[in-house]
PDB file of N, CA and C in Angstrom:
ATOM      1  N   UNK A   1      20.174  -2.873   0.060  1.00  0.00           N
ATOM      2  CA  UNK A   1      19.007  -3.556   0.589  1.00  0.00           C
ATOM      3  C   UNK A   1      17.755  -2.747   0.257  1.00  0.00           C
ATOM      4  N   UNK A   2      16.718  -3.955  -0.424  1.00  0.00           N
ATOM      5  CA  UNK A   2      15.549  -2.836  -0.567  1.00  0.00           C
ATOM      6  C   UNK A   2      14.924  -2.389   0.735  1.00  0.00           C
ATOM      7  N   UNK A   3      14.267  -1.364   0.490  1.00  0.00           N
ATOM      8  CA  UNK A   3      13.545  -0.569   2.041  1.00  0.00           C
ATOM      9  C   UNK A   3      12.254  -0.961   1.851  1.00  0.00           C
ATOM     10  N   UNK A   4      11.777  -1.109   2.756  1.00  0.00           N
ATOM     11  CA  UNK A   4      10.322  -1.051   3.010  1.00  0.00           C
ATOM     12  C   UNK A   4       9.202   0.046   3.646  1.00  0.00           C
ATOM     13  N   UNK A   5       8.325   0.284   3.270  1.00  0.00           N
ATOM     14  CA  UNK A   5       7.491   1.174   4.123  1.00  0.00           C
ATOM     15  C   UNK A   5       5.620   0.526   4.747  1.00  0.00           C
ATOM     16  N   UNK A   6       5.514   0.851   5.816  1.00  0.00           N
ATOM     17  CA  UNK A   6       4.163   0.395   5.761  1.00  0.00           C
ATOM     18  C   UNK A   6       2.931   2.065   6.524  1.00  0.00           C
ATOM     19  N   UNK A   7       1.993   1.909   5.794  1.00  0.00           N
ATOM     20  CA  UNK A   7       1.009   2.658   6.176  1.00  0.00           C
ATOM     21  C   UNK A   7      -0.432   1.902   6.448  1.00  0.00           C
ATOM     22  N   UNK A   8      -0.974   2.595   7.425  1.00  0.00           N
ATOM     23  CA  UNK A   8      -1.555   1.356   8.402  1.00  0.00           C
ATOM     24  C   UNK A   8      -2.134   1.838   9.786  1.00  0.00           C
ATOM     25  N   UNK A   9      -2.879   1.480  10.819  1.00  0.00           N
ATOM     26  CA  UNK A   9      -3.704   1.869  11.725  1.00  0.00           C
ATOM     27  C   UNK A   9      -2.306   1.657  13.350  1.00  0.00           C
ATOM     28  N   UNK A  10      -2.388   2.086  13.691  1.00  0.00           N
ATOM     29  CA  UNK A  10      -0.978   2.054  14.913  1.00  0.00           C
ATOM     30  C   UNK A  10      -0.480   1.029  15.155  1.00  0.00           C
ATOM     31  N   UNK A  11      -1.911  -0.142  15.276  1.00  0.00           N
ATOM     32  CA  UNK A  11      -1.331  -1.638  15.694  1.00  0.00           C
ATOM     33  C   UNK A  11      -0.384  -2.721  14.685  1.00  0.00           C
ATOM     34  N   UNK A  12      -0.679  -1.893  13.388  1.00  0.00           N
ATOM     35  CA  UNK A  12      -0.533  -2.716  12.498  1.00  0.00           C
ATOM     36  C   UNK A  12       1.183  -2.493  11.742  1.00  0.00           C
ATOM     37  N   UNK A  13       1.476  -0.605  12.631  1.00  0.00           N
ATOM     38  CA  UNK A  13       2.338  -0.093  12.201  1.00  0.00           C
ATOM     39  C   UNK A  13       3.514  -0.624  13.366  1.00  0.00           C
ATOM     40  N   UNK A  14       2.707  -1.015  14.679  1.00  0.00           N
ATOM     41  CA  UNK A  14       3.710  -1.460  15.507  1.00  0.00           C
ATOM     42  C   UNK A  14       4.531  -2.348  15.378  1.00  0.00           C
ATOM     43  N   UNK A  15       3.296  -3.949  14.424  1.00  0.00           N
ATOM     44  CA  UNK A  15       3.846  -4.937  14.075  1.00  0.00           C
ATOM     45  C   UNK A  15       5.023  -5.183  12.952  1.00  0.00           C
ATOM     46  N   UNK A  16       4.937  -3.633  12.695  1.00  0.00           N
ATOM     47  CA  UNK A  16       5.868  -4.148  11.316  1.00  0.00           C
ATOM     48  C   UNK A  16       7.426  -3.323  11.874  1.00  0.00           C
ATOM     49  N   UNK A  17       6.904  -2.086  13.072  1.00  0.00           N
ATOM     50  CA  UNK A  17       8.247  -2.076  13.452  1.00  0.00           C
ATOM     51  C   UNK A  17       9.130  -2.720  13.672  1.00  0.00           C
ATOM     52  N   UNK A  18       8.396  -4.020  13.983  1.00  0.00           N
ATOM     53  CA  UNK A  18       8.824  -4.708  15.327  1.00  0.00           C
ATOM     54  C   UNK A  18       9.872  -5.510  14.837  1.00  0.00           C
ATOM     55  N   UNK A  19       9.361  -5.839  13.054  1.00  0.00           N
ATOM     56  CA  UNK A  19      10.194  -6.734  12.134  1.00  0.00           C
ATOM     57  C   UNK A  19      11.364  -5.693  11.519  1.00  0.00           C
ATOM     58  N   UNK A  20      11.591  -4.322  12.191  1.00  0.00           N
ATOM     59  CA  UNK A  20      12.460  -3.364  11.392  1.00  0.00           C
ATOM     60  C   UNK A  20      12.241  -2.413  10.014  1.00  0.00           C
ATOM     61  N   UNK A  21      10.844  -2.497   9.927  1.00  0.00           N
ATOM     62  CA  UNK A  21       9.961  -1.962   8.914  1.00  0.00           C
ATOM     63  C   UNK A  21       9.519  -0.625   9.584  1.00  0.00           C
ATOM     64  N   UNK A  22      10.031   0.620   8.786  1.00  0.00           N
ATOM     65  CA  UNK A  22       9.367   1.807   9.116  1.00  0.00           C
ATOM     66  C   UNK A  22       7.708   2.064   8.471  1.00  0.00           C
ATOM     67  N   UNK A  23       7.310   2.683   9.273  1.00  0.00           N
ATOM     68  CA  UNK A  23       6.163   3.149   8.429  1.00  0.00           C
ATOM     69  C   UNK A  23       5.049   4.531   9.688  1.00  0.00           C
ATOM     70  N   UNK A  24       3.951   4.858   9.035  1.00  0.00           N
ATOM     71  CA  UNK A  24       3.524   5.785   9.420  1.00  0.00           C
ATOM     72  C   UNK A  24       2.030   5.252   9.741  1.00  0.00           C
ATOM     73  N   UNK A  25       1.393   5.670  11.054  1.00  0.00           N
ATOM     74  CA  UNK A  25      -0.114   5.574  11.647  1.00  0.00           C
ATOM     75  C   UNK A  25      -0.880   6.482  11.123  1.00  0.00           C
ATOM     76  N   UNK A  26      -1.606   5.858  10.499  1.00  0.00           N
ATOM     77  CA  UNK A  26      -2.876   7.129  10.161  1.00  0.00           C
ATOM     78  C   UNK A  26      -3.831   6.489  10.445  1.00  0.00           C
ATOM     79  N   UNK A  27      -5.124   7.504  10.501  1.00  0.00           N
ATOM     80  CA  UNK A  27      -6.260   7.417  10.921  1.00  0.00           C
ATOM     81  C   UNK A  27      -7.979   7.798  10.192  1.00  0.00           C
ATOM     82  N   UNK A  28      -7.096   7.879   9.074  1.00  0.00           N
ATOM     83  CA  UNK A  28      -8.235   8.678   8.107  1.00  0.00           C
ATOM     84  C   UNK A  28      -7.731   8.905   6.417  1.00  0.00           C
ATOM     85  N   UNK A  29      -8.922   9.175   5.849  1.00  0.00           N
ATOM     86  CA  UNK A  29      -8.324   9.004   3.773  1.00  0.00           C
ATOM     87  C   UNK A  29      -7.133  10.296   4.193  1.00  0.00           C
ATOM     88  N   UNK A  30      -7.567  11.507   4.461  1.00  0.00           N
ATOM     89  CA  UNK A  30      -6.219  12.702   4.264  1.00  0.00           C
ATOM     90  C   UNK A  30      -5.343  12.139   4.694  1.00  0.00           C
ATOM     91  N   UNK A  31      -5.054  11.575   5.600  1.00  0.00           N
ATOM     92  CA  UNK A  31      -3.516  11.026   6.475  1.00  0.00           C
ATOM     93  C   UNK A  31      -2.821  10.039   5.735  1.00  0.00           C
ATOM     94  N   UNK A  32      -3.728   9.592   5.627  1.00  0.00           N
ATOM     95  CA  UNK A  32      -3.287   7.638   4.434  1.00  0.00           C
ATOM     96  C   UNK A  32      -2.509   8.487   2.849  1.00  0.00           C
ATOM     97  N   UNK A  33      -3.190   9.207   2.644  1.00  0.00           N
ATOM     98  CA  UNK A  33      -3.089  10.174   1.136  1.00  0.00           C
ATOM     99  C   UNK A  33      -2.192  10.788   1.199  1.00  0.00           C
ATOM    100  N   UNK A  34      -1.525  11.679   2.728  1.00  0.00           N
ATOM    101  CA  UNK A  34      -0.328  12.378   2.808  1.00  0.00           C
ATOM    102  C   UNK A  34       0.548  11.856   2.932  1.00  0.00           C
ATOM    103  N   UNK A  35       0.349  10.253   3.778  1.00  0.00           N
ATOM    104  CA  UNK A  35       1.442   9.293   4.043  1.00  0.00           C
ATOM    105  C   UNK A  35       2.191   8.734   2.675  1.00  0.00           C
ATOM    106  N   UNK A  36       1.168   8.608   2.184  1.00  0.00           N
ATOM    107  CA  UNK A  36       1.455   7.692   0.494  1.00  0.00           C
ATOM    108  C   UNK A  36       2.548   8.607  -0.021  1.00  0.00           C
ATOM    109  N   UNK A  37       2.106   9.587  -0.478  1.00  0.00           N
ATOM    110  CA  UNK A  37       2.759  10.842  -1.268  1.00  0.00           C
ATOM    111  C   UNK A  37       4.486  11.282  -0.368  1.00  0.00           C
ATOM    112  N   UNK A  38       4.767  11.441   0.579  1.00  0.00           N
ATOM    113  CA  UNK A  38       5.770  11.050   1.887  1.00  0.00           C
ATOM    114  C   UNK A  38       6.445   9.794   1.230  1.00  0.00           C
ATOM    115  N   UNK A  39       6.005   8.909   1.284  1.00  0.00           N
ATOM    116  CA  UNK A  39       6.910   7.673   1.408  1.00  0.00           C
ATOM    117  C   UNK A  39       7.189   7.345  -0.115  1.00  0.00           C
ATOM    118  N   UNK A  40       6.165   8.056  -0.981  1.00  0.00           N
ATOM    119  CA  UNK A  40       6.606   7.981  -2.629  1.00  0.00           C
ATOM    120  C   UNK A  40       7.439   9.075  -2.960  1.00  0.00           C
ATOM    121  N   UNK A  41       7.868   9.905  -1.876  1.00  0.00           N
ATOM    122  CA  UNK A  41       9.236  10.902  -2.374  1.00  0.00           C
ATOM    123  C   UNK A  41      10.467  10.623  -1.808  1.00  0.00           C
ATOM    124  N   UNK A  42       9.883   9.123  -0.930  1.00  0.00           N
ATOM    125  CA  UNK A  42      11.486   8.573  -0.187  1.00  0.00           C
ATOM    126  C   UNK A  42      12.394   8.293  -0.980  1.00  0.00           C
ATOM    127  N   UNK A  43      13.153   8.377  -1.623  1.00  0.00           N
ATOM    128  CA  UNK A  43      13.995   7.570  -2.407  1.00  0.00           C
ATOM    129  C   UNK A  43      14.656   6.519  -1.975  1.00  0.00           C
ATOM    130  N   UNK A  44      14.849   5.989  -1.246  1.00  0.00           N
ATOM    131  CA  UNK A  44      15.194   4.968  -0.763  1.00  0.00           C
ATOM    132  C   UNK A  44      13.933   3.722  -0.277  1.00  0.00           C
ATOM    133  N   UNK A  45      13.125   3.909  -0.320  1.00  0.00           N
ATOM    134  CA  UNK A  45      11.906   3.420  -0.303  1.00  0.00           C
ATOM    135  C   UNK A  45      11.491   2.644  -1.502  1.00  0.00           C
ATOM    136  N   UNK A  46      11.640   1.169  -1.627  1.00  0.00           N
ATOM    137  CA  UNK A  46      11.548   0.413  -3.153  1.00  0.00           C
ATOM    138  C   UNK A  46       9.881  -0.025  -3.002  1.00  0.00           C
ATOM    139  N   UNK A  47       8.902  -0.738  -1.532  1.00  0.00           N
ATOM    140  CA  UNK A  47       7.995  -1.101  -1.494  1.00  0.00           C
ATOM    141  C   UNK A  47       7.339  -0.460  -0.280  1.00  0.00           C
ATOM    142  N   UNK A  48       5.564  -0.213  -0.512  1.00  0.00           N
ATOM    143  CA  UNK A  48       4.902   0.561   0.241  1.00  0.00           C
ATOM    144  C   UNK A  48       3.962  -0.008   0.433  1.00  0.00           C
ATOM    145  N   UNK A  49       3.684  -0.612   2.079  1.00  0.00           N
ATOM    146  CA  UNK A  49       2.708  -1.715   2.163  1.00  0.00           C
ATOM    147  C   UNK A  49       1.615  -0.498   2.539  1.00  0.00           C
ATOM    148  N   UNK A  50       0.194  -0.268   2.113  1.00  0.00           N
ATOM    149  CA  UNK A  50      -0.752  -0.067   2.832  1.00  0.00           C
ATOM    150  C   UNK A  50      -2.089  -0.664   3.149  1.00  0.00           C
ATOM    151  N   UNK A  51      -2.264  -0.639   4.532  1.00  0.00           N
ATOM    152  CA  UNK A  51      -3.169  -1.620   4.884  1.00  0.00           C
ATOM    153  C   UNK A  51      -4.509  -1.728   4.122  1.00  0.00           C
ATOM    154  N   UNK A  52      -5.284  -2.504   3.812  1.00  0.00           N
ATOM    155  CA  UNK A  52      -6.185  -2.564   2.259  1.00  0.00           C
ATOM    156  C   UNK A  52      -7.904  -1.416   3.570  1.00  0.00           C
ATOM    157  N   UNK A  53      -7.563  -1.680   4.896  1.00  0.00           N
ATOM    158  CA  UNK A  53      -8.454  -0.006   5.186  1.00  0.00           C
ATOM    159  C   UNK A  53      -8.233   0.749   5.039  1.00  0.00           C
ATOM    160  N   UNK A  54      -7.156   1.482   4.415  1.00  0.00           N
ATOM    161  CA  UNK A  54      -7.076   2.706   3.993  1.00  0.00           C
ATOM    162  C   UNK A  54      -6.529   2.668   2.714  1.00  0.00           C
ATOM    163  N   UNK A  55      -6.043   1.208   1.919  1.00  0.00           N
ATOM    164  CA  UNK A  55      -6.256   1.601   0.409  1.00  0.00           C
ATOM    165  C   UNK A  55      -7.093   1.703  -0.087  1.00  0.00           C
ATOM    166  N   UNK A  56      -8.327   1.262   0.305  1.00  0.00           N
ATOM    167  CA  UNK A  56      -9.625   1.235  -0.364  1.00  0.00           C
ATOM    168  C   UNK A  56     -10.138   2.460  -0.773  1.00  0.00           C
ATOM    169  N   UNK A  57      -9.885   3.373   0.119  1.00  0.00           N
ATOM    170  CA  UNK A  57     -10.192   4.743   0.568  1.00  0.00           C
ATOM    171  C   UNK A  57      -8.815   5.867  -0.380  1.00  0.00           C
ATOM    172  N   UNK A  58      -8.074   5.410  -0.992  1.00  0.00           N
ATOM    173  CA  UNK A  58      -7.523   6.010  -1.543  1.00  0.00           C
ATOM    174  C   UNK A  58      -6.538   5.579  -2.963  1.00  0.00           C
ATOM    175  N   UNK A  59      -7.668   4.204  -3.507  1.00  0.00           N
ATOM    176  CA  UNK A  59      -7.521   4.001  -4.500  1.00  0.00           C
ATOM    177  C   UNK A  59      -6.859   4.337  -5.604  1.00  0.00           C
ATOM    178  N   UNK A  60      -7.910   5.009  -6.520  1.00  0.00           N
ATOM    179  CA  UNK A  60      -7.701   6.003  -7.151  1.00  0.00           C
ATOM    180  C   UNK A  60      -5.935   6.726  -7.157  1.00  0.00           C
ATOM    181  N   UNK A  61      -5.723   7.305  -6.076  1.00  0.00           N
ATOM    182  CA  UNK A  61      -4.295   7.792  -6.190  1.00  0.00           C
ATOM    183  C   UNK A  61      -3.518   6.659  -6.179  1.00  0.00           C
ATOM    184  N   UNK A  62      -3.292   5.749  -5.967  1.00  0.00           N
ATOM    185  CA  UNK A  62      -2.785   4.642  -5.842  1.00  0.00           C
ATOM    186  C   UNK A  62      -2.376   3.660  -7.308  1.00  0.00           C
ATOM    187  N   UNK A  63      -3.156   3.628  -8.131  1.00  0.00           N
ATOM    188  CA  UNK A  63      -3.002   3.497  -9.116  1.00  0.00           C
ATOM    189  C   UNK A  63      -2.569   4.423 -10.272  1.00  0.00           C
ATOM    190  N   UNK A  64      -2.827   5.820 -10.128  1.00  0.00           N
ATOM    191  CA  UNK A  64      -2.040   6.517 -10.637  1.00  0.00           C
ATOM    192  C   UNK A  64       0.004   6.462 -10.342  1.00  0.00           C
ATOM    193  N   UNK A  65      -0.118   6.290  -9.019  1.00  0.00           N
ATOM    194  CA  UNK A  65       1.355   6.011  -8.860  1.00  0.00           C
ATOM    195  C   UNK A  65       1.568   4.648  -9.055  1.00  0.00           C
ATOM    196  N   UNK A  66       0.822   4.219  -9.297  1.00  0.00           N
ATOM    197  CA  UNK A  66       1.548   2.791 -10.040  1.00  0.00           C
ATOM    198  C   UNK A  66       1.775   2.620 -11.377  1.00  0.00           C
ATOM    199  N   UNK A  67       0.860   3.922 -12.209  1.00  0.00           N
ATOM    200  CA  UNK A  67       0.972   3.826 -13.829  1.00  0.00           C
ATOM    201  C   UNK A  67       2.297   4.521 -13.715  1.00  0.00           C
ATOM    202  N   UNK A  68       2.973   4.857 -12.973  1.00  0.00           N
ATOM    203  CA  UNK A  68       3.986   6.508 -13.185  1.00  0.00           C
ATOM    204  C   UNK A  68       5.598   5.497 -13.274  1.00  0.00           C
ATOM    205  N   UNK A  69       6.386   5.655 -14.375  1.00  0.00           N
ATOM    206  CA  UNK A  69       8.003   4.816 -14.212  1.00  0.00           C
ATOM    207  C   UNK A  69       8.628   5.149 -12.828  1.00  0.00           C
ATOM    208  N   UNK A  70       9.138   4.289 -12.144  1.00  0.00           N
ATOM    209  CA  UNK A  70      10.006   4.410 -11.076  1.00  0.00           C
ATOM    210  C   UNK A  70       9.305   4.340  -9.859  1.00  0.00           C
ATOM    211  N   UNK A  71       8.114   4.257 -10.171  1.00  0.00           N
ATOM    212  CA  UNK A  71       7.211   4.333  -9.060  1.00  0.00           C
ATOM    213  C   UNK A  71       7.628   3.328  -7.812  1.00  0.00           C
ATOM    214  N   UNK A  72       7.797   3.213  -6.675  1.00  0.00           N
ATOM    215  CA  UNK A  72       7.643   2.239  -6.101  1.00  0.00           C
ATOM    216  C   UNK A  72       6.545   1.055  -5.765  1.00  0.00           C
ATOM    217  N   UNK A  73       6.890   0.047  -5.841  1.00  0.00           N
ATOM    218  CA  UNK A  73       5.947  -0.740  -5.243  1.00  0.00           C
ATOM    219  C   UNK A  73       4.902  -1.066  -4.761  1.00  0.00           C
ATOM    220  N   UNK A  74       3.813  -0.511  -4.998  1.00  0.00           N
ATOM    221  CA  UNK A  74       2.421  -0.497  -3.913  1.00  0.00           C
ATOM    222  C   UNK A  74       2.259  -1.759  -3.594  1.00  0.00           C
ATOM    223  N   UNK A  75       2.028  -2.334  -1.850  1.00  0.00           N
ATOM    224  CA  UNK A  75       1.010  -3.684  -1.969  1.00  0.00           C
ATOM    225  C   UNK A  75       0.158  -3.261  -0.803  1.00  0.00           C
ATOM    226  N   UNK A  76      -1.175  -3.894  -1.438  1.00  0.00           N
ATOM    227  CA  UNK A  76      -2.394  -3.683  -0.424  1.00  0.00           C
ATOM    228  C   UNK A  76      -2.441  -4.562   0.979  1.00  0.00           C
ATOM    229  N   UNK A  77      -2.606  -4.806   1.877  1.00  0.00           N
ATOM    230  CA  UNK A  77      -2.395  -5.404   2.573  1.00  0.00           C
ATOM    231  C   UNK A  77      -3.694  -5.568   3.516  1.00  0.00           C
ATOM    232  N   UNK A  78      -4.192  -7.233   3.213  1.00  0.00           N
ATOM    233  CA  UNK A  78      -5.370  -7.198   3.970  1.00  0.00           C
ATOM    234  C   UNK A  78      -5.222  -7.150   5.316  1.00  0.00           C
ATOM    235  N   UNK A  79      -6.001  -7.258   6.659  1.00  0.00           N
ATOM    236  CA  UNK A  79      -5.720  -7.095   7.803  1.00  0.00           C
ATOM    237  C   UNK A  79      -5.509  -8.297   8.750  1.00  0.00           C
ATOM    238  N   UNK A  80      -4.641  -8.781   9.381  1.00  0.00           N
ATOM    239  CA  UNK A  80      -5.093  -9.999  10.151  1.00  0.00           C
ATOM    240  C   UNK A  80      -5.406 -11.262   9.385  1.00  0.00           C
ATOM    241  N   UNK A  81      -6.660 -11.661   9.842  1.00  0.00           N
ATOM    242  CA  UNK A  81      -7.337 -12.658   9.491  1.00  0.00           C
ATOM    243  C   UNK A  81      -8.243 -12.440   7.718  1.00  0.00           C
ATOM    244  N   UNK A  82      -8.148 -11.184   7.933  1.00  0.00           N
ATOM    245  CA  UNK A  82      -9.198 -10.965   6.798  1.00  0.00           C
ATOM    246  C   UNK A  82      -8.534 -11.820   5.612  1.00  0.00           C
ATOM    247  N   UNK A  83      -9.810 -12.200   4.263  1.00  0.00           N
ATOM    248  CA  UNK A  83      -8.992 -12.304   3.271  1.00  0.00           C
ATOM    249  C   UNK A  83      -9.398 -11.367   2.221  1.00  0.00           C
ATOM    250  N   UNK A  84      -7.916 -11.100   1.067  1.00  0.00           N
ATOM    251  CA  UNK A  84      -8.232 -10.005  -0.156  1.00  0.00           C
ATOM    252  C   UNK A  84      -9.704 -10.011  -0.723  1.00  0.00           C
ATOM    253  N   UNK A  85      -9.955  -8.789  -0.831  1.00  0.00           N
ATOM    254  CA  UNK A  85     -11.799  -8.898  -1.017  1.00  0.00           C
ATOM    255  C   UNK A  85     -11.658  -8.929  -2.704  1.00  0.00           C
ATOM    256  N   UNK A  86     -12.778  -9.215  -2.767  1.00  0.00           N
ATOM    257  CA  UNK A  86     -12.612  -9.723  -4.618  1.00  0.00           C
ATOM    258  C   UNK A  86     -12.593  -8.757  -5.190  1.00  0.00           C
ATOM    259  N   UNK A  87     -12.608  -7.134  -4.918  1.00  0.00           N
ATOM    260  CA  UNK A  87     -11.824  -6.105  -5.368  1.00  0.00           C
ATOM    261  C   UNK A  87     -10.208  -5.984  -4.941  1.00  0.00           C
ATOM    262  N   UNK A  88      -9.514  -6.325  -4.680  1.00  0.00           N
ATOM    263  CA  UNK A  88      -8.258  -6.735  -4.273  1.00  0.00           C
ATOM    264  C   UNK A  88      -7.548  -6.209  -5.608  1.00  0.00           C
ATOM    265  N   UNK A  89      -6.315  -4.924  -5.503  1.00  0.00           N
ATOM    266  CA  UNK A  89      -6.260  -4.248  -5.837  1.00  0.00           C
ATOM    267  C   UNK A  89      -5.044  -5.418  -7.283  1.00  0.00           C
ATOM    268  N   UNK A  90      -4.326  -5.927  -6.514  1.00  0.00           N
ATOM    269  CA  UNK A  90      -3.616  -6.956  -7.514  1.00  0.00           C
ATOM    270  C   UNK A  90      -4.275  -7.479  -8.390  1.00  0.00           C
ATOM    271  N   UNK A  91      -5.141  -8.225  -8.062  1.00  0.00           N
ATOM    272  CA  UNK A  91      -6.203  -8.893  -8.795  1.00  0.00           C
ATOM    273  C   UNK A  91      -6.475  -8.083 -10.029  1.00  0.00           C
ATOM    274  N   UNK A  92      -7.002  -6.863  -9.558  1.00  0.00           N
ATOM    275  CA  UNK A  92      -7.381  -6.082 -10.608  1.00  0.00           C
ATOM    276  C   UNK A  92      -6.460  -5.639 -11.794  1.00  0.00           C
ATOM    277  N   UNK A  93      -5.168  -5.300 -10.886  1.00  0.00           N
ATOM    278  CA  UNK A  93      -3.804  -5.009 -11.923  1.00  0.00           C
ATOM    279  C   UNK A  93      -4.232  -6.480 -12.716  1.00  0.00           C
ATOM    280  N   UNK A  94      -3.913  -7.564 -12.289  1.00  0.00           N
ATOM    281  CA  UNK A  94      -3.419  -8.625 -13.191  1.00  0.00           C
ATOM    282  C   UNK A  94      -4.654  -9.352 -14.245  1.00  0.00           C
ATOM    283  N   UNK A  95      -5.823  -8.708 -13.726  1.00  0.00           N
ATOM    284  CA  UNK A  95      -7.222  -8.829 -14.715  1.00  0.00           C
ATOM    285  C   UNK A  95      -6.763  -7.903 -15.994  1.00  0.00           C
ATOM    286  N   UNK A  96      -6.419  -6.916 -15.659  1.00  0.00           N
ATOM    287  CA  UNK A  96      -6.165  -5.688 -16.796  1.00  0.00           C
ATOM    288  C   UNK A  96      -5.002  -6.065 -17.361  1.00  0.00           C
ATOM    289  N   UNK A  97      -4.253  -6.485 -16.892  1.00  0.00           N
ATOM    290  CA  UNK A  97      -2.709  -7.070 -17.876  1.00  0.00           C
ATOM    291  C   UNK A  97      -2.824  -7.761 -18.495  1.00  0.00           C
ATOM    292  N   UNK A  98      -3.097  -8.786 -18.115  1.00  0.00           N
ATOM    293  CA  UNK A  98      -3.362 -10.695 -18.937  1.00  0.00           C
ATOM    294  C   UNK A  98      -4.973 -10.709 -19.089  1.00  0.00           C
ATOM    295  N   UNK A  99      -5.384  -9.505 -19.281  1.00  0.00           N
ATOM    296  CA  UNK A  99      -6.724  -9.596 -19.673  1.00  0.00           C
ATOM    297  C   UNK A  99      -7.363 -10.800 -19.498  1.00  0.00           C
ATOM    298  N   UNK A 100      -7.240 -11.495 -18.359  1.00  0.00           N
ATOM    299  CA  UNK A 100      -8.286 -12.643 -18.049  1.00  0.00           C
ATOM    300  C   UNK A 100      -8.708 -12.407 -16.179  1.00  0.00           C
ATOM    301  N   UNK A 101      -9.303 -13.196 -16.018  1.00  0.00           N
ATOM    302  CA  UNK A 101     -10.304 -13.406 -14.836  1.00  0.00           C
ATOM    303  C   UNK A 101      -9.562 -14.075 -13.809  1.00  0.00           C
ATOM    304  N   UNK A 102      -9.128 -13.617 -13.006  1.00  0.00           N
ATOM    305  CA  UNK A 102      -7.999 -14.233 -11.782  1.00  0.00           C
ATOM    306  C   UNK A 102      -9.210 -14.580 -10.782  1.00  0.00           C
TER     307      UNK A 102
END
């Protein structure tokens, strides 16, 4: 069974316990950044949801582990109600792949 992980603000980490999804509360870019790096040495860990407030904030590393083989899974995850902001990190992967305008 694939595993899941989520990184995310407490409430958001509660909700996903709740569905049997581990994951870690942070509160800030260092925490979100240590969490990432943690759950990308899980091996058992195939997908890594982090909430799109603290991917934003730690971009950059984020896409490096997505250029890397074996990498797991990154998905950004907007909050609630919100919707993906037109920097939306997929979007961008799939602008740069199929080189067109999503």
């Amino acid at each position: 069974m694939t595993k899941a992980y989520m990184i995310g603000d407490k409430d958001l980490i509660l909700g996903f316990q709740l569905a049997g999804i581990k994951g870690l509360s942070v509160s800030n870019r260092n925490e979100a950044l240590n969490a990432l790096k943690q759950a990308v040495n899980m091996k058992d860990i195939k997908i890594i949801f982090v909430s799109e407030e603290f991917s934003a904030q730690i971009h950059d590393e984020i896409d490096k582990i997505r250029s890397s083989s074996g990498a797991p899974l990154i998905v950004e995850m907007p909050r609630g109600s919100e919707l993906p902001s037109e920097s939306s990190s997929i979007q961008k992967l799939m602008q740069r792949i199929l080189r067109i305008r999503v």
